[in-house]
C-alpha atoms as a PDB file:
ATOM      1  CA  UNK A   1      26.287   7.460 -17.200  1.00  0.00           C
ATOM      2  CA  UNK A   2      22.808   9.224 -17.211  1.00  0.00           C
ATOM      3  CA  UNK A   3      20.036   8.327 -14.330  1.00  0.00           C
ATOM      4  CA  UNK A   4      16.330   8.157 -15.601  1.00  0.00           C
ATOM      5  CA  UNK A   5      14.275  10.745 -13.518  1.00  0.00           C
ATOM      6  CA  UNK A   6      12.291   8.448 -11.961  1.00  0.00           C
ATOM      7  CA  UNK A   7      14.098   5.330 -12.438  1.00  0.00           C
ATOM      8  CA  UNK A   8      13.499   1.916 -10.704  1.00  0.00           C
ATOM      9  CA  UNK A   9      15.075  -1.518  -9.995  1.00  0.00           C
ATOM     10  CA  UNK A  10      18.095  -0.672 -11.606  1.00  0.00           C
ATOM     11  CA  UNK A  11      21.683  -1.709  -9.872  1.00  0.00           C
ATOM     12  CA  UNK A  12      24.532  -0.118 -11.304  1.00  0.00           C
ATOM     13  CA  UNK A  13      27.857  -1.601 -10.516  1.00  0.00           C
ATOM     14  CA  UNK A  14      31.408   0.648 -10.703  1.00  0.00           C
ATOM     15  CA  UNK A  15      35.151  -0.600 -10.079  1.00  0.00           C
ATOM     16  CA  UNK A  16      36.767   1.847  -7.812  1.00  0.00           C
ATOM     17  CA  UNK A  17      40.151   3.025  -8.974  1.00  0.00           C
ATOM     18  CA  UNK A  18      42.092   4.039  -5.818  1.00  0.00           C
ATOM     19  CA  UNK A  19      44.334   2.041  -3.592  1.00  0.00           C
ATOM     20  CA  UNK A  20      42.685  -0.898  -1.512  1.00  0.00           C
ATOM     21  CA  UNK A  21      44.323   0.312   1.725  1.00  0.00           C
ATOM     22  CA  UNK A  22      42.940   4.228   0.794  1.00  0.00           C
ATOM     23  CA  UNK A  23      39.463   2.986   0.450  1.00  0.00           C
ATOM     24  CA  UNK A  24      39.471   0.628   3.186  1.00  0.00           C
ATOM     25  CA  UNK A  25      41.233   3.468   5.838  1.00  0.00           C
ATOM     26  CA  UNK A  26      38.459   6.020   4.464  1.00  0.00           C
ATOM     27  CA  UNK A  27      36.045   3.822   5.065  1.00  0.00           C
ATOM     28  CA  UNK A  28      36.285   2.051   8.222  1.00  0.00           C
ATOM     29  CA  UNK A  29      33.638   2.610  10.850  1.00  0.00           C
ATOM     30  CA  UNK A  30      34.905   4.942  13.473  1.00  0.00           C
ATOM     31  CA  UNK A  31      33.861   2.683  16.666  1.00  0.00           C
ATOM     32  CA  UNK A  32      34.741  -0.667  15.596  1.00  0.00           C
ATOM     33  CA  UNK A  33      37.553   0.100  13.037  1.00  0.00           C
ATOM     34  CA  UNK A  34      35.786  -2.194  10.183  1.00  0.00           C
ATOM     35  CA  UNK A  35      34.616  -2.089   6.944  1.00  0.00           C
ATOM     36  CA  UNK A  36      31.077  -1.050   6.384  1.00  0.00           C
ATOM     37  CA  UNK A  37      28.872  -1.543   3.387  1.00  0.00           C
ATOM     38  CA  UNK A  38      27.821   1.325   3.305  1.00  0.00           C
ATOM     39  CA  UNK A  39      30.326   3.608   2.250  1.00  0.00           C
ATOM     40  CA  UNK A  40      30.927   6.233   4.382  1.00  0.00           C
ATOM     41  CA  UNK A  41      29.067   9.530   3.216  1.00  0.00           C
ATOM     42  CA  UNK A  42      32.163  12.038   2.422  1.00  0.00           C
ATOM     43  CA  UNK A  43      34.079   8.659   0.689  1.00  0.00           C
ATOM     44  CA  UNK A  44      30.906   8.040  -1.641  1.00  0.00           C
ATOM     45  CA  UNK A  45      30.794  11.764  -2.528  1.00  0.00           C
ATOM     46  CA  UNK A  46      34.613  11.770  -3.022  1.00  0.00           C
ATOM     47  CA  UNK A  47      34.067   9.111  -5.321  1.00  0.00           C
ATOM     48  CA  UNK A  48      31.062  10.008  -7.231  1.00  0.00           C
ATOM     49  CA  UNK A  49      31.454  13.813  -7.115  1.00  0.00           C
ATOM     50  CA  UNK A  50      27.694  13.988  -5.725  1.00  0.00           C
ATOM     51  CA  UNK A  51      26.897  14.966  -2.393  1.00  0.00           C
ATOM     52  CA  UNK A  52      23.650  13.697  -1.554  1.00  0.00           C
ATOM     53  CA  UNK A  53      23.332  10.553  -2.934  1.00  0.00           C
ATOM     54  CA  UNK A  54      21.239   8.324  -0.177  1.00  0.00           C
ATOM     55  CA  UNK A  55      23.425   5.644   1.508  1.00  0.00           C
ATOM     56  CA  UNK A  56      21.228   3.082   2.079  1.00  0.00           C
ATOM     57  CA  UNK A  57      21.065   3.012  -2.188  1.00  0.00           C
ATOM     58  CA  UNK A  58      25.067   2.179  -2.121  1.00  0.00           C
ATOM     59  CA  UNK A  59      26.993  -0.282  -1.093  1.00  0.00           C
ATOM     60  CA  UNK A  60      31.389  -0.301  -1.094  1.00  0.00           C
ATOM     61  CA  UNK A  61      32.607  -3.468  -1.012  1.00  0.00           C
ATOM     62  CA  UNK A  62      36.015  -5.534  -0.837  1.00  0.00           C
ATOM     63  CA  UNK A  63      36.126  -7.929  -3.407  1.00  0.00           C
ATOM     64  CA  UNK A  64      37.771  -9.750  -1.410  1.00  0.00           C
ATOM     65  CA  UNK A  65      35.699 -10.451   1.070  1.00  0.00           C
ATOM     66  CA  UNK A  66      33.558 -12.111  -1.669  1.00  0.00           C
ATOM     67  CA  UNK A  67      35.668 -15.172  -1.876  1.00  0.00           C
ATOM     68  CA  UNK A  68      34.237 -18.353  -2.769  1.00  0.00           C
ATOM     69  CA  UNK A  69      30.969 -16.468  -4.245  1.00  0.00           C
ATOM     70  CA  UNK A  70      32.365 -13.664  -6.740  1.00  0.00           C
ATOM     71  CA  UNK A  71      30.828 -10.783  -7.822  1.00  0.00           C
ATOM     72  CA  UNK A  72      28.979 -12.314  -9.849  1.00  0.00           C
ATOM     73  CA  UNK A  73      27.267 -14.586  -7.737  1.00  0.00           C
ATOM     74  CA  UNK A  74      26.863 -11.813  -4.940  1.00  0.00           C
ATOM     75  CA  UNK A  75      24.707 -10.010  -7.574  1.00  0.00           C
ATOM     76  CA  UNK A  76      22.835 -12.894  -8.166  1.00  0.00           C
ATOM     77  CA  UNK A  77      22.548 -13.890  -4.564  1.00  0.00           C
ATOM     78  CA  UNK A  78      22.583 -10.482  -3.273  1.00  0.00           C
ATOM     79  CA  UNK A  79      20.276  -8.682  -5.874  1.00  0.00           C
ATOM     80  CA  UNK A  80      18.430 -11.213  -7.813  1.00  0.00           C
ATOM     81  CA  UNK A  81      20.189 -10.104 -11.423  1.00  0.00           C
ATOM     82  CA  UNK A  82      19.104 -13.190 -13.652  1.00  0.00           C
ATOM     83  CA  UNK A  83      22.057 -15.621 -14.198  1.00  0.00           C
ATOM     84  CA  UNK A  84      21.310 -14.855 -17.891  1.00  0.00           C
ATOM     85  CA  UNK A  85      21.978 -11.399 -17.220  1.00  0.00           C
ATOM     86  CA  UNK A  86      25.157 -11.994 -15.546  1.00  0.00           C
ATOM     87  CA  UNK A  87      26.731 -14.393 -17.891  1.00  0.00           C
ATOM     88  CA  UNK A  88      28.061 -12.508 -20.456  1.00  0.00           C
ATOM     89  CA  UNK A  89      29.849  -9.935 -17.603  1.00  0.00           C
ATOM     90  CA  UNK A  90      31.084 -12.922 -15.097  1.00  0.00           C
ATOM     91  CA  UNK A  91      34.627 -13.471 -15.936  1.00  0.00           C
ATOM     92  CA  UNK A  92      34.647  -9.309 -15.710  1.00  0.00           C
ATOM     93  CA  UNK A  93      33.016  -9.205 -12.906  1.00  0.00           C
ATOM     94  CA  UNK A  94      34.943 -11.870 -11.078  1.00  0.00           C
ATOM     95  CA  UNK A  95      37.798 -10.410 -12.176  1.00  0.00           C
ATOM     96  CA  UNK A  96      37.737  -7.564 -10.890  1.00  0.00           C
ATOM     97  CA  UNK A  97      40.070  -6.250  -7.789  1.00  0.00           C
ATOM     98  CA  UNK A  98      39.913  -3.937  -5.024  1.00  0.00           C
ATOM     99  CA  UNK A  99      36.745  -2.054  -4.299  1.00  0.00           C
ATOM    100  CA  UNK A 100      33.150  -1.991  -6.115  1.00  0.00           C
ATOM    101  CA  UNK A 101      31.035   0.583  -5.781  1.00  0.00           C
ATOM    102  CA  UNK A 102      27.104  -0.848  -5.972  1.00  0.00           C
ATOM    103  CA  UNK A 103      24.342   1.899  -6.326  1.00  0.00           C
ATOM    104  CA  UNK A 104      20.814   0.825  -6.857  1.00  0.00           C
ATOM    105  CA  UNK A 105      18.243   3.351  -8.047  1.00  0.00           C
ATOM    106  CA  UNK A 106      17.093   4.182  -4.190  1.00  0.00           C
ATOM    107  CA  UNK A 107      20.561   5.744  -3.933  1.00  0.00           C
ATOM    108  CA  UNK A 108      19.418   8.768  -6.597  1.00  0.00           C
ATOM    109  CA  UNK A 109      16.298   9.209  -4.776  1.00  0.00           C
ATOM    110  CA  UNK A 110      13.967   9.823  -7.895  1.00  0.00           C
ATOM    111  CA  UNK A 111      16.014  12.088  -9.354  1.00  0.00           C
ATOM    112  CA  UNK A 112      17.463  12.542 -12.914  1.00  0.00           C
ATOM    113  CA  UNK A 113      21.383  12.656 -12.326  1.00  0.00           C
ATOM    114  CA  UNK A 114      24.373  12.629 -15.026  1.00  0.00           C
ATOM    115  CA  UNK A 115      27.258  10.548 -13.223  1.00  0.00           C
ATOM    116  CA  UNK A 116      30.599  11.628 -14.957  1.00  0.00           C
ATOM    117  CA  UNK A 117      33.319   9.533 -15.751  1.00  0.00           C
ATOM    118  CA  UNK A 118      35.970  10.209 -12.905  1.00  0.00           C
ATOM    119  CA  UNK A 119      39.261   8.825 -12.419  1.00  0.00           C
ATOM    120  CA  UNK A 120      38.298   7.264  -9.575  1.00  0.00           C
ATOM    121  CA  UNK A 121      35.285   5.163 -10.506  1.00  0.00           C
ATOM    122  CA  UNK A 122      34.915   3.146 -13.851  1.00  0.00           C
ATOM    123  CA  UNK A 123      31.148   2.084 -15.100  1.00  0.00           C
ATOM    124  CA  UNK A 124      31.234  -1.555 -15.361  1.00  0.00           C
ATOM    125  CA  UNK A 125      27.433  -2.771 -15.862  1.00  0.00           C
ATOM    126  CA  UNK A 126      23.930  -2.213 -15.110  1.00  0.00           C
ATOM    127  CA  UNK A 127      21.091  -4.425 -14.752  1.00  0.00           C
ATOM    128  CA  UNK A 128      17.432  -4.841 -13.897  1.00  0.00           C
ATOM    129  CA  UNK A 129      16.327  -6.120 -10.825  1.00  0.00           C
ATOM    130  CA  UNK A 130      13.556  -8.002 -10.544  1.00  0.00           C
ATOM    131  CA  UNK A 131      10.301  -7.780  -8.303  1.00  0.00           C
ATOM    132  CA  UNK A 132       6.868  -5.862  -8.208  1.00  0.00           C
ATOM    133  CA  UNK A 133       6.512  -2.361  -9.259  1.00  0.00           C
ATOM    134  CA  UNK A 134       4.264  -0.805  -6.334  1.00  0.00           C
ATOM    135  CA  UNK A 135       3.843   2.302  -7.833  1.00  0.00           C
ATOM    136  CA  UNK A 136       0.487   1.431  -9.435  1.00  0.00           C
ATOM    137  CA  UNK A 137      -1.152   2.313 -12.628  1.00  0.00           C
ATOM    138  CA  UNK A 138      -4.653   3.998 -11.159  1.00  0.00           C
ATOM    139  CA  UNK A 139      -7.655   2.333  -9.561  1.00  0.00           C
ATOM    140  CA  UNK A 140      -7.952  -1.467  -9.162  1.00  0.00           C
ATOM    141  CA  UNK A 141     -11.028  -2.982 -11.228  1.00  0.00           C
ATOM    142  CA  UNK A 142     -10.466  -6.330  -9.582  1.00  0.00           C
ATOM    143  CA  UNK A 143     -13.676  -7.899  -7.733  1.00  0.00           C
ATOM    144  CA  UNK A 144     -11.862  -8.805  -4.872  1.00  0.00           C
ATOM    145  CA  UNK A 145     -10.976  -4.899  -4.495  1.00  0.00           C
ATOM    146  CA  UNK A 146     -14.752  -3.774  -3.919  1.00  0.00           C
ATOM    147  CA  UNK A 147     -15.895  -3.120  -0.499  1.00  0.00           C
ATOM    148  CA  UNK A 148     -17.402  -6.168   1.311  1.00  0.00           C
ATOM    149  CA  UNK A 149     -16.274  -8.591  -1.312  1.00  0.00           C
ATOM    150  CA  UNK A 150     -14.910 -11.026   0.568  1.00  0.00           C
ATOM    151  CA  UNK A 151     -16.121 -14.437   2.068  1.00  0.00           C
ATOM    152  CA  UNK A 152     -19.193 -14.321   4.091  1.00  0.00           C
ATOM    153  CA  UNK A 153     -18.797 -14.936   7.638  1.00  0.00           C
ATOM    154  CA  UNK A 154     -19.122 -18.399   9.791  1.00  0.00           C
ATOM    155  CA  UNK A 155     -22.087 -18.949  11.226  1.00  0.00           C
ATOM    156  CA  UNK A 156     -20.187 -19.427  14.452  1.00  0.00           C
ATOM    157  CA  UNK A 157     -18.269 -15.812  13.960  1.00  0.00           C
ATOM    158  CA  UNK A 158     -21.604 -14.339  13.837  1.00  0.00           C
ATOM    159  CA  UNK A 159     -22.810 -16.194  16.988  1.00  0.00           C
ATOM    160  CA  UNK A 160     -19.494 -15.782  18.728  1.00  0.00           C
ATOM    161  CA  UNK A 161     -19.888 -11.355  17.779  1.00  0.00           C
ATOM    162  CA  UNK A 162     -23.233 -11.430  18.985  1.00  0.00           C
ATOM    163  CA  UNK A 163     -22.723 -12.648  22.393  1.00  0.00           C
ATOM    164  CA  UNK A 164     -19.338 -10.154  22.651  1.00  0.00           C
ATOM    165  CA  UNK A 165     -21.933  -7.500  21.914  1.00  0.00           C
ATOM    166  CA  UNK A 166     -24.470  -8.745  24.350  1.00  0.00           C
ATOM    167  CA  UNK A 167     -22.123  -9.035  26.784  1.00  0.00           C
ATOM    168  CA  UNK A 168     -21.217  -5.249  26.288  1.00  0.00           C
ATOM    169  CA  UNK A 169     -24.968  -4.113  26.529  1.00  0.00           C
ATOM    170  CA  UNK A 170     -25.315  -6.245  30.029  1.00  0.00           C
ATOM    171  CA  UNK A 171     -22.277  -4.828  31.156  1.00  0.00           C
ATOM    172  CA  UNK A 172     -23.299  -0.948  30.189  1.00  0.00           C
ATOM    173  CA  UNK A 173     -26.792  -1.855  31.570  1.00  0.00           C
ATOM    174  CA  UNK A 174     -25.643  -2.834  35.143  1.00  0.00           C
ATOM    175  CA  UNK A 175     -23.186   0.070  35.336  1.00  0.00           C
ATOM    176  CA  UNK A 176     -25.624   2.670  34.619  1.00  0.00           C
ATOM    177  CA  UNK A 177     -28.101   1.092  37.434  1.00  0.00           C
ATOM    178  CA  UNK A 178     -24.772   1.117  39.714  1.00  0.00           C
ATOM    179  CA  UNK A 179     -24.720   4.479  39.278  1.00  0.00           C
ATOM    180  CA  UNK A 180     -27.890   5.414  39.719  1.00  0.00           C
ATOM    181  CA  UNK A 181     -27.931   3.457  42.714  1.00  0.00           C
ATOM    182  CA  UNK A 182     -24.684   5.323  43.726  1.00  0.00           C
ATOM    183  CA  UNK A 183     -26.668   8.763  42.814  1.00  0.00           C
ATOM    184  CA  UNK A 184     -29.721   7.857  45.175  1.00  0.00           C
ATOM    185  CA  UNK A 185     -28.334   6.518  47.820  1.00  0.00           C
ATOM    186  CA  UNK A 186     -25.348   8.888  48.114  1.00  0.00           C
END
């Protein structure tokens, strides 16, 4: 499977092809002996046969533990795929046993990657995720973007700032006569 330098919003989802009980002892948090979601750094290089991939990109889960939901509908729940998307993969999906391997674009941190076809991780599907691209395409040319574009101010704001202001040139005005005061007398 080839990674787009650059790419975005994708989630790419592999079945993991070693023993439930290897993955799960592998994987287990050290202090709480549990499962974590986020596969444990030298069990996702293991696995993908890349050593820097960014862990908070992947996620190893049981499918198990998706019960009642599938992995279908933890994609859709999870990661906003379109049900439209998903439909033509959810018996495969759903069917699937063990371990899955989820790693969303963040995991290849921008970079342009070839993942190989190991014997311990089969591609099953990729798909687009929804939301806003913030990367921007230049300068905004919206009116509401210009400097001192918005609403004009209350009547009342502008009362309420000019006695704040007031109040700070009484203030400064009495503490420079205290300490002149101070300066004479002293």
């Amino acid at each position: 499977m080839q990674v787009a330098a650059g790419e975005h919003g994708q989630v790419h989802v592999f079945a993991v092809n070693r023993p439930a009980d290897e993955i799960r002892r592998a994987n287990q948090h050290p202090e709480t002996a549990m499962d974590r979601v986020q596969p444990a750094p030298a069990l996702l290089a293991r696995l993908t046969g890349i050593d820097d991939l960014d862990l908070r990109g992947a996620e190893l889960i049981a499918v198990a533990d998706l019960a009642g939901i599938g992995l279908a509908g933890y994609l859709a729940e999870g990661h906003e795929i379109a049900p439209d998307d998903l439909a033509p993969l959810r018996a495969r999906l759903d069917g699937l046993e063990g371990y899955v391997l989820i790693l969303r674009s963040a995991a290849f941190g921008g970079r342009a990657l070839r993942l190989a076809e190991t014997a311990d991780l089969t591609h099953v599907a990729s798909f687009s995720q929804p939301g806003a691209d913030w990367r921007g395409d230049g300068p905004m040319t919206s009116q509401a973007a210009r400097p001192h574009s918005g609403p004009p101010r209350s009547p009342r704001a502008a009362r309420h700032r000019a006695q704040r202001l007031g109040g700070l040139i009484v203030a400064g005005v009495l503490l420079a006569i205290a300490a002149l005061l101070w300066l004479v007398l002293a």
